[in-house]
Protein backbone atom coordinates (compact mmCIF):
# COMPACT_ATOMS: atom_id res chain seq x y z
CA UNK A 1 40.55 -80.06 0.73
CA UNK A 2 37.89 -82.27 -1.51
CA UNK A 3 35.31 -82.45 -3.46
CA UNK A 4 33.05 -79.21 -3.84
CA UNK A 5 35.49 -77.20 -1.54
CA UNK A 6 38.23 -78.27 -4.14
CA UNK A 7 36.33 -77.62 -7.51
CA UNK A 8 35.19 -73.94 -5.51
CA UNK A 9 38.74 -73.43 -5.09
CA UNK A 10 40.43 -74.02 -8.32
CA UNK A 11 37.48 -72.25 -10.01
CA UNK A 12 37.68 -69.02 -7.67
CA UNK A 13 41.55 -69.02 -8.59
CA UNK A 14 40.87 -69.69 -12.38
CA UNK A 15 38.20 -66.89 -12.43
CA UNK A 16 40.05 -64.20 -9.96
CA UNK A 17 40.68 -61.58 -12.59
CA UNK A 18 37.68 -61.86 -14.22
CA UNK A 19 33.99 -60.39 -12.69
CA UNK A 20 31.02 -62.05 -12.34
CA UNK A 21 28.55 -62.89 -14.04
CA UNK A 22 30.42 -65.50 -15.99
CA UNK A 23 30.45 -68.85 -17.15
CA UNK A 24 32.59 -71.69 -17.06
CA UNK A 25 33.24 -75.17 -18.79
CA UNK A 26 35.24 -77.35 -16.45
CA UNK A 27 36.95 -79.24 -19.12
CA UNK A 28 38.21 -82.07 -17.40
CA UNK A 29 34.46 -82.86 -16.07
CA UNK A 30 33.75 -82.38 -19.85
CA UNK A 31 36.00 -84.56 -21.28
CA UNK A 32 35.26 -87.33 -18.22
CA UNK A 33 31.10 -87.23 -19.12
CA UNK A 34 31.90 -87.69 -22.60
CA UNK A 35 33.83 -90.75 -21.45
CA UNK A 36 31.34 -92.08 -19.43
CA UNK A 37 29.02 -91.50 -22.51
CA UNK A 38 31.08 -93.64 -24.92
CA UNK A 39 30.98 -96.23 -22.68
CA UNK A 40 27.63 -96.53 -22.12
CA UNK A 41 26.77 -96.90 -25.88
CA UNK A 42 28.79 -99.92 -25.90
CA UNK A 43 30.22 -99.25 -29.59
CA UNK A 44 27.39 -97.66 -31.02
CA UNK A 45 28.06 -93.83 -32.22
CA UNK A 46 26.53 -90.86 -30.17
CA UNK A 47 25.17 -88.15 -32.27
CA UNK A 48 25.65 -84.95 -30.38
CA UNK A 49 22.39 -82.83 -29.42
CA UNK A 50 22.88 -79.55 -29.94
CA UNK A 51 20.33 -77.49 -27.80
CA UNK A 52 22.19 -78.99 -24.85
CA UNK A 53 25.27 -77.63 -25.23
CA UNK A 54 24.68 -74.48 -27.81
CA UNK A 55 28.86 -73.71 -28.25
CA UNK A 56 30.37 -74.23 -31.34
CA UNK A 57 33.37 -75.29 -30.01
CA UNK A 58 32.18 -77.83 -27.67
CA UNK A 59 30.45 -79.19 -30.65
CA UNK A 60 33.67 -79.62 -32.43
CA UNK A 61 35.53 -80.38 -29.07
CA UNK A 62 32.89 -83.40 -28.92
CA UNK A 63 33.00 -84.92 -32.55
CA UNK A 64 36.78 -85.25 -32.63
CA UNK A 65 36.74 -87.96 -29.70
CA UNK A 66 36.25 -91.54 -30.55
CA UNK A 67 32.92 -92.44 -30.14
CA UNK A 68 30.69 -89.23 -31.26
CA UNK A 69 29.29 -88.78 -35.37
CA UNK A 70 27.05 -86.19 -36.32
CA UNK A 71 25.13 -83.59 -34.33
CA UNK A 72 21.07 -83.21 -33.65
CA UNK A 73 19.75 -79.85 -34.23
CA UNK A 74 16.76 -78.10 -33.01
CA UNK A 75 15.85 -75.34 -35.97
CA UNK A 76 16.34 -75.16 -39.23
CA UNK A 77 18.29 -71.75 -39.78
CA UNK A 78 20.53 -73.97 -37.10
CA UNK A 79 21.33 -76.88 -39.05
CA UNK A 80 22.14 -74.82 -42.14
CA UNK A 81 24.29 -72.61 -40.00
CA UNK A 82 26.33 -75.44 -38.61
CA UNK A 83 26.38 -77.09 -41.84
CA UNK A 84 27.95 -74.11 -43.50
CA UNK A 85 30.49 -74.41 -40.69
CA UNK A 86 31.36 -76.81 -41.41
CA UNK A 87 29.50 -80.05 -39.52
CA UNK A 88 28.83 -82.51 -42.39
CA UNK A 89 25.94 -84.86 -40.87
CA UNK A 90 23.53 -82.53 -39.23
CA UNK A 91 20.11 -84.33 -38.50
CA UNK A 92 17.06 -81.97 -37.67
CA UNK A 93 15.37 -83.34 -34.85
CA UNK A 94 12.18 -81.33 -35.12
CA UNK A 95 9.77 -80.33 -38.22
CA UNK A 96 10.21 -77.06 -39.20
CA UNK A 97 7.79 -74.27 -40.91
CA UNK A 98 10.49 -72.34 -42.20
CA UNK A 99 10.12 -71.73 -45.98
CA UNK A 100 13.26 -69.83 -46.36
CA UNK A 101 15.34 -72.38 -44.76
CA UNK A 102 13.99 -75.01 -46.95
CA UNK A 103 14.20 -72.78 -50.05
CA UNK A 104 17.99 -71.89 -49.03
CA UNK A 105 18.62 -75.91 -48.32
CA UNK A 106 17.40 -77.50 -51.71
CA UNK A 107 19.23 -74.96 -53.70
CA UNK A 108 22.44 -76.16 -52.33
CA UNK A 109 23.69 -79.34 -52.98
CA UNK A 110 26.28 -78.95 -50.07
CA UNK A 111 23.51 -78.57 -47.64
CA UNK A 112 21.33 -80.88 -49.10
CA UNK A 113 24.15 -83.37 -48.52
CA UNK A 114 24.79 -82.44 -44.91
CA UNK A 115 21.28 -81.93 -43.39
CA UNK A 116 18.19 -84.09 -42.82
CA UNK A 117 14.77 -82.97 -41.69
CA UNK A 118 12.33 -83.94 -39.57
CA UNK A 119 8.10 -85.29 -40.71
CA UNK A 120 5.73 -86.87 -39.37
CA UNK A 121 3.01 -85.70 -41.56
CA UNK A 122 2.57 -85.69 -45.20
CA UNK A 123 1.80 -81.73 -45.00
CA UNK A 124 5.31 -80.99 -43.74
CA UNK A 125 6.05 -82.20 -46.94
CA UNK A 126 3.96 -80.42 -49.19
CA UNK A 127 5.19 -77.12 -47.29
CA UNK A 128 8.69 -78.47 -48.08
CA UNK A 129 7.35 -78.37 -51.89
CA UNK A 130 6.04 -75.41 -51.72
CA UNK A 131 9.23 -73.89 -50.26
CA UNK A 132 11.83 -74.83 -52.87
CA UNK A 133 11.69 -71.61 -54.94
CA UNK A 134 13.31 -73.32 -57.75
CA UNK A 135 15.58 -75.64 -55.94
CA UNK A 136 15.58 -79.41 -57.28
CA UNK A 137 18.39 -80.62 -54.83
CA UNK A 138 16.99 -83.53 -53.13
CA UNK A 139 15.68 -83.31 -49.79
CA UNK A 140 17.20 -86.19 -47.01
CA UNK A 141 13.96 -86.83 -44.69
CA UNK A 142 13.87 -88.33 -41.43
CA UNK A 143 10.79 -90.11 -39.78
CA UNK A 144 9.97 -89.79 -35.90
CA UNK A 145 8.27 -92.40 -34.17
CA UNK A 146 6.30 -91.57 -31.33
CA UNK A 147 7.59 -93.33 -28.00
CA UNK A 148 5.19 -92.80 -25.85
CA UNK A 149 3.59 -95.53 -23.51
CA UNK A 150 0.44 -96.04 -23.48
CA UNK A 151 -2.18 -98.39 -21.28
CA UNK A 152 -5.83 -98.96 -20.55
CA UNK A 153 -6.40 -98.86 -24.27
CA UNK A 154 -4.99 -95.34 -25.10
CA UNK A 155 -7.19 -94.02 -21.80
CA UNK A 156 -3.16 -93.30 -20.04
CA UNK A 157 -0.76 -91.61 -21.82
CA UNK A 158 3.18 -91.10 -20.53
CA UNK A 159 5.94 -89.24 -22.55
CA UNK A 160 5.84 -86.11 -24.82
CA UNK A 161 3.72 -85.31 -27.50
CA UNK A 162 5.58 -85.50 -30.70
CA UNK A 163 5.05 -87.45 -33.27
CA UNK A 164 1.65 -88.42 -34.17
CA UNK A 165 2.62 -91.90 -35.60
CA UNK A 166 2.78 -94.28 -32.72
CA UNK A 167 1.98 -97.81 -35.27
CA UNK A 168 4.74 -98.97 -37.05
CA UNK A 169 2.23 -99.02 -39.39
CA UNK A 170 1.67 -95.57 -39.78
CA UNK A 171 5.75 -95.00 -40.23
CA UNK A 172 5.28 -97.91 -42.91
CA UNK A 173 2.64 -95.91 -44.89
CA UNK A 174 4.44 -92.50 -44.65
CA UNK A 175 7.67 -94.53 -45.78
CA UNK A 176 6.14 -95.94 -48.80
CA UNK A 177 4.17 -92.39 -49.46
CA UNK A 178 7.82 -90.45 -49.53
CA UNK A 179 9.43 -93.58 -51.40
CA UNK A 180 7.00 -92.48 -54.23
CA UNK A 181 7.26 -88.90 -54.23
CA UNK A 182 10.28 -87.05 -56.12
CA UNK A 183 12.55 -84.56 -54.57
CA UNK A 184 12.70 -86.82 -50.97
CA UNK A 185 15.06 -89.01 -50.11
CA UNK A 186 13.73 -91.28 -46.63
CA UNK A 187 17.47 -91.85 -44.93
CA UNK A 188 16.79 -92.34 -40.89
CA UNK A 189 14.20 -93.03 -38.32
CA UNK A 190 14.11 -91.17 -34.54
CA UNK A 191 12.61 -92.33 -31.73
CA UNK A 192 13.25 -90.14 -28.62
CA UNK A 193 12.13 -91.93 -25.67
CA UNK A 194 12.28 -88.64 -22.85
CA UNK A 195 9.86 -90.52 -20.04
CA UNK A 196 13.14 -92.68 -20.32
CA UNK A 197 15.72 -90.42 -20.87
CA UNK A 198 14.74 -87.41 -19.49
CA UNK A 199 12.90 -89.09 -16.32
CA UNK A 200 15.32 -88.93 -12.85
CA UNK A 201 14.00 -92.44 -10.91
CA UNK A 202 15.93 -91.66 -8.09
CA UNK A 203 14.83 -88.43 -6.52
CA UNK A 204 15.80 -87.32 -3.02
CA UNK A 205 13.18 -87.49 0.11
CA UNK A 206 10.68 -89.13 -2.82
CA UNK A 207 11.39 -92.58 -2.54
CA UNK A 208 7.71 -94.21 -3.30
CA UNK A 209 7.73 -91.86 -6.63
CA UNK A 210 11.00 -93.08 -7.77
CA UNK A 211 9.85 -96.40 -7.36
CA UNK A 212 6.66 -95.48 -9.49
CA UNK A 213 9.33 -94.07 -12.13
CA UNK A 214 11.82 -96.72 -12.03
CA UNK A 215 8.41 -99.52 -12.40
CA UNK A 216 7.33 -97.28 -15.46
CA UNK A 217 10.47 -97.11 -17.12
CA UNK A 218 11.14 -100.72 -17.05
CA UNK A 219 7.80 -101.10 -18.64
CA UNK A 220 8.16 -98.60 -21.27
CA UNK A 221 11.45 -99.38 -22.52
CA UNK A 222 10.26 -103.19 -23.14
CA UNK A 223 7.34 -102.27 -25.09
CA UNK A 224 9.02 -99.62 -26.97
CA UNK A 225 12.19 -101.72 -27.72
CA UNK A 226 9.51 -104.77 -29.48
CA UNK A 227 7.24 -101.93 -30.88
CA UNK A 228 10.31 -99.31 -32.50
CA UNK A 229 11.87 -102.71 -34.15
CA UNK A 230 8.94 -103.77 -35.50
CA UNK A 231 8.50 -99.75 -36.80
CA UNK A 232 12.38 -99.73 -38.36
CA UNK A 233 11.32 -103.17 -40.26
CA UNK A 234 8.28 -101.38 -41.90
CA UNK A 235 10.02 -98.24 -43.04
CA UNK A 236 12.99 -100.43 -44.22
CA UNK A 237 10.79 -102.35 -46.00
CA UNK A 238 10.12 -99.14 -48.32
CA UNK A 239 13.52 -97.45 -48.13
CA UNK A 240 15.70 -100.45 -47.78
CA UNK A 241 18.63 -97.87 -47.96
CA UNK A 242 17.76 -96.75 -44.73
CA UNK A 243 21.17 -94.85 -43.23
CA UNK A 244 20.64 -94.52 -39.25
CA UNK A 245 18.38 -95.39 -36.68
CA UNK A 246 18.46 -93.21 -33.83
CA UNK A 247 17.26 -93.24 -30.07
CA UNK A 248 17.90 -92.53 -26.81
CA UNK A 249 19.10 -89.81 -24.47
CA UNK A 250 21.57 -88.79 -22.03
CA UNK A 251 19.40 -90.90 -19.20
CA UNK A 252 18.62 -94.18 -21.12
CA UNK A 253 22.03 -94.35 -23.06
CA UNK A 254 22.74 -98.13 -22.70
CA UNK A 255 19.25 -99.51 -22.47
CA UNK A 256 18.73 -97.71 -25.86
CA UNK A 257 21.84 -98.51 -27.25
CA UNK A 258 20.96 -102.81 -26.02
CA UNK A 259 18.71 -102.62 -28.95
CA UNK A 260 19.49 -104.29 -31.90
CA UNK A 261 17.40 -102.07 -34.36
CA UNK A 262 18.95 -98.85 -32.95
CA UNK A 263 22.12 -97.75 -34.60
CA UNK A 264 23.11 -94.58 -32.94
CA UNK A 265 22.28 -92.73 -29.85
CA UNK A 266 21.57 -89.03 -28.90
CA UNK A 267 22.76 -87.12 -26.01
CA UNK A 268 23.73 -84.29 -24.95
CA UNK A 269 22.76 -83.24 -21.88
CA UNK A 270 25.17 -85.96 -20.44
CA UNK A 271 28.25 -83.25 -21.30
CA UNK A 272 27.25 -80.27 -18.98
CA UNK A 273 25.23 -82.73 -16.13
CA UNK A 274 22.95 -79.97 -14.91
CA UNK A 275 20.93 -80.31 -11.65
CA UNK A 276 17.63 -82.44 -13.09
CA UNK A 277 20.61 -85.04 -14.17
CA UNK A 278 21.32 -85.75 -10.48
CA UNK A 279 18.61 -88.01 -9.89
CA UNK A 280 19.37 -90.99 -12.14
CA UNK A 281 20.24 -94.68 -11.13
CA UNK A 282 21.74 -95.48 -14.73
CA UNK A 283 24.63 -93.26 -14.31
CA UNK A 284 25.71 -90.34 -12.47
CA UNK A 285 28.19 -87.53 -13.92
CA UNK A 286 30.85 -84.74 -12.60
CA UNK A 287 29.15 -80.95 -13.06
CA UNK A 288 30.45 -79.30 -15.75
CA UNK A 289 28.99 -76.44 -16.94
CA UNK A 290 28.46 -73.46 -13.48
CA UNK A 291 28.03 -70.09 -13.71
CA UNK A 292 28.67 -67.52 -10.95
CA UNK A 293 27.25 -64.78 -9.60
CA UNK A 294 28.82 -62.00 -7.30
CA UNK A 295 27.95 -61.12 -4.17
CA UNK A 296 26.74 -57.12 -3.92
CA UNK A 297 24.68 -57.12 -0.05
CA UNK A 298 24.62 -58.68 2.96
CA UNK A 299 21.47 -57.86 4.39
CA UNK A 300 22.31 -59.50 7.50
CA UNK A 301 23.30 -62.69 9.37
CA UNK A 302 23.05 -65.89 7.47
CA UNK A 303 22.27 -64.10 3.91
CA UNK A 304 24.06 -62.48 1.47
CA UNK A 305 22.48 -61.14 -1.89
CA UNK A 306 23.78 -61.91 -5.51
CA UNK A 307 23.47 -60.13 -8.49
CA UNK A 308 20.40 -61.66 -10.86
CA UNK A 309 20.19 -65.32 -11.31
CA UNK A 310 17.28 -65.98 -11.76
CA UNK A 311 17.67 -68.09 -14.94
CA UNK A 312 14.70 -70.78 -15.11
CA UNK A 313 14.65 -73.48 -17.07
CA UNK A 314 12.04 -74.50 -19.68
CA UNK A 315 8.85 -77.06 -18.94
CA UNK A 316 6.43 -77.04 -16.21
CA UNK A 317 7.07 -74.01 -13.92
CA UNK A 318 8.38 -75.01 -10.34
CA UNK A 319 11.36 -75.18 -7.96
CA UNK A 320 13.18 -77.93 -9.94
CA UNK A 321 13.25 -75.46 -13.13
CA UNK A 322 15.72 -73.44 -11.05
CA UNK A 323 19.24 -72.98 -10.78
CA UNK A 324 21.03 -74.67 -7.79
CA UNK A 325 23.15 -72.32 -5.47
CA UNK A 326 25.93 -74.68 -5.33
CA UNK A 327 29.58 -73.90 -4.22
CA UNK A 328 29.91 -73.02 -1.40
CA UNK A 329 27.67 -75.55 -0.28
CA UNK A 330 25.32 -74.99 1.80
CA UNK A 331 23.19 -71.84 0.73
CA UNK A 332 19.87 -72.20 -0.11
CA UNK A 333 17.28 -69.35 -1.54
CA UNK A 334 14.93 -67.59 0.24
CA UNK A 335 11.34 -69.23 0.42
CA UNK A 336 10.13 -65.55 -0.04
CA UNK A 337 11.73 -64.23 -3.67
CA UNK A 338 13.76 -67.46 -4.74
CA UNK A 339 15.98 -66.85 -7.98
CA UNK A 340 15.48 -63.09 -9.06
CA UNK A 341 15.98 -61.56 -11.87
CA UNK A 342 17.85 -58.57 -10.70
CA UNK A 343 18.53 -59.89 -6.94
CA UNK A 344 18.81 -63.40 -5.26
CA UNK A 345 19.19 -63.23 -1.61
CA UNK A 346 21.28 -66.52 -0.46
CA UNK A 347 20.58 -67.84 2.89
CA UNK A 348 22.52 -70.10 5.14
CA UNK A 349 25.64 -70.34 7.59
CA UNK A 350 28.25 -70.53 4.35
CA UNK A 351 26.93 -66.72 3.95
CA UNK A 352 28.78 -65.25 6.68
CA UNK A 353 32.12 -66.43 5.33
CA UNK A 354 31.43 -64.74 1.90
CA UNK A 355 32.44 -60.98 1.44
CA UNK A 356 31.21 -58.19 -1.06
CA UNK A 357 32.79 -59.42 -4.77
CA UNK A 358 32.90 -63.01 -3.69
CA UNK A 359 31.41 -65.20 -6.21
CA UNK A 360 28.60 -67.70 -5.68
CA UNK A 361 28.88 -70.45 -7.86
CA UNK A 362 25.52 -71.87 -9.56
CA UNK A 363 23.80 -74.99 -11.92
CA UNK A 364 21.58 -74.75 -14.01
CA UNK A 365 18.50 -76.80 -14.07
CA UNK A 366 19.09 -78.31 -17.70
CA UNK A 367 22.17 -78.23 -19.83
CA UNK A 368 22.25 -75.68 -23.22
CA UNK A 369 19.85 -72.68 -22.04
CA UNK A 370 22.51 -71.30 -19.82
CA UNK A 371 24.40 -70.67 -22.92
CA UNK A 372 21.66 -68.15 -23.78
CA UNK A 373 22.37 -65.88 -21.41
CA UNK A 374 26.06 -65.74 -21.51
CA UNK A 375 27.93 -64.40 -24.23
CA UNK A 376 31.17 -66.54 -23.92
CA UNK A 377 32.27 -69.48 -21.96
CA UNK A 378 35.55 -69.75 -19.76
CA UNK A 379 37.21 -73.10 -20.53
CA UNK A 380 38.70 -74.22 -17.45
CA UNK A 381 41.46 -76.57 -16.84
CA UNK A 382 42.93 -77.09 -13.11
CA UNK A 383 42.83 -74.11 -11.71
CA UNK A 384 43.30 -71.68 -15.09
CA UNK A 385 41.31 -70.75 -18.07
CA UNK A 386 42.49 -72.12 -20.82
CA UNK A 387 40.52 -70.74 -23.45
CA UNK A 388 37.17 -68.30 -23.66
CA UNK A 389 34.52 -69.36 -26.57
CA UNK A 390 31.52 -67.72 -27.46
CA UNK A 391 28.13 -69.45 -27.35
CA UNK A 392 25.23 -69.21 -29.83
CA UNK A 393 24.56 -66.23 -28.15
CA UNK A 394 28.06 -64.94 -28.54
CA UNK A 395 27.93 -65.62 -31.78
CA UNK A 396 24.67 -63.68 -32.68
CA UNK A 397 22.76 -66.76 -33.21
CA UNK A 398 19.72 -67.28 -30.76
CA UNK A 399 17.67 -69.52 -32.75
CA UNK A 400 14.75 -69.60 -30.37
């Protein structure tokens, strides 16, 4: 017995006492994409992205392999929780309107020392000013360059809209304008390149659009790696104590980390490997983080009908947002209800094997957001859980 069959096994005999719905964290799959991670960097540190993994313990599981320094966060009340835990380089990776977190960060040297924030806009900073309540600890800043590529003079646009400083000049001018303002100190510049990163180029059945994707990336990452240099040289020309440079993402790992200007790469997503990480040519990863669903109907031949699922992920609504039915392999949904939120009905031959209780193991489209609807995760090693840890959720923390 191999492959899926296998992993189906061991995790049906690891999980046999316990009732579905659950989650699980195959650990050696874990501990194999973190490998493959490392190596890809070539040397240069990964800073852990927290919103793709949203467990405490996987954080710290993470950082104590060679390899990984520092987390990215996603909210603000986040980064000072996790700094108060204990995580000393916690980097922001989003601005943030939240006036009590920045009034609770600069009157605290401790977090002021562990946490960096996110602008792009001199009014983020002014709120930040307007925040402190009395607190006079200074403020570590990080700048984010937009990544985007764009052609025919601005007319086409590809990648998210973030940042609105694309020019290295415009990072050079907000440099210099928080170089002369009190109370900020300008330590890092991000560059998230997600058309790169966070872009399959090799999609099954869709082979003249993966071309178009793999033509696209090739031409983004050389403009971006000339034009983000040329960006780091201008803010380091007004904060020549510049700390980090960061870039990347679980899908553009090495080309990101090939850059000279770059000093450290996110990921994150590369950990769990959910289903819209199948599709790359860079690198492919083992499944890591499934959850399972039991089996309550069989409404007939060829179907059988699990309890809930229907977990989508976030960005533009369609199939690929999704979970995957996935072990046993084979079942597919039905064209007429799909993932529901109370039901899924489960169609294909593997159904008639599968009896009332059985569970039906599934991925989720992208990696953290299954941890916010589970309470705990089962830590699996072989064929026995080794541990159960509670997610954000688990926790009481849902940020967003």
């Amino acid at each position: 017995m191999r492959g899926r069959a296998a992993d189906r096994a061991r995790y049906d005999r690891a999980t046999a006492h316990l009732d579905a719905p659950l989650a699980i964290v195959d650990l050696a799959a874990f501990d194999a994409n973190a490998d493959d991670l490392v190596r890809r960097a070539a040397g240069k540190p990964i800073r852990v992205a927290s919103k793709s993994v949203r467990c405490r313990a996987l954080l710290e599981r993470v950082l104590t392999r060679d390899g990984f320094a520092g987390v990215m966060s996603f909210t603000l009340a986040e980064s000072l929780w996790l700094a108060r835990s204990g995580f000393g380089d916690v980097l922001l990776a989003y601005p943030s309107a939240d006036r009590a977190g920045f009034a609770e960060l600069a009157a605290d040297p401790e977090l002021a020392a562990a946490v960096t924030v996110m602008v792009d806009d001199p009014a983020q900073l002014r709120l930040i000013d307007d925040a402190r309540a009395g607190g006079r600890e200074e403020v570590r800043v990080c700048l984010e360059l937009d990544t985007s590529l764009r052609l025919l003079g601005g007319r086409v646009r590809i990648g998210a809209r973030r940042s609105p400083l694309h020019d290295p000049a415009q990072l050079g001018a907000l440099a210099r304008a928080i170089a002369r303002r009190p109370g900020f100190c300008l330590v890092g510049v991000m560059a998230y390149e997600g058309h790169v990163a966070g872009v399959g180029d090799a999609v099954e059945g869709r082979p003249g659009r993966s071309r178009a994707v793999r033509t696209m990336q090739a031409a983004a990452r050389g403009e971006l790696a000339a034009r983000r240099a040329a960006a780091v040289a201008a803010v380091r020309a007004a904060a020549p104590g510049l700390e980090f440079v960061n870039g990347g993402g679980t899908g553009s790992v090495q080309y990101t980390a090939a850059e000279e200007a770059v000093t450290e790469i996110a990921a994150g997503s590369g950990l769990f490997v959910p289903r819209l990480f199948d599709n790359y040519t860079s690198f492919s990863g083992r499944p890591a983080a499934l959850f399972a669903q039991p089996v309550v109907r069989r409404p007939g031949p060829g179907a059988v009908t699990v309890l809930g699922g229907g977990y989508p992920a976030s960005g533009v609504a369609g199939a690929d947002r999704s979970p995957v039915p996935y072990l046993p392999d084979g079942l597919r949904y039905d064209a007429q209800e799909g993932a529901g939120e109370v039901q899924t009905p489960l169609l294909g031959a593997p159904a008639d094997d599968l009896r009332i209780g059985d569970k039906v193991w599934f991925r989720h489209a992208k990696a953290g957001e299954l941890c916010e609807r589970f309470e705990a995760l089962h830590l699996v090693r072989d064929d026995v859980v080794r541990d159960v840890v509670p997610t954000y959720r688990g926790e009481g923390r849902t940020f967003l």
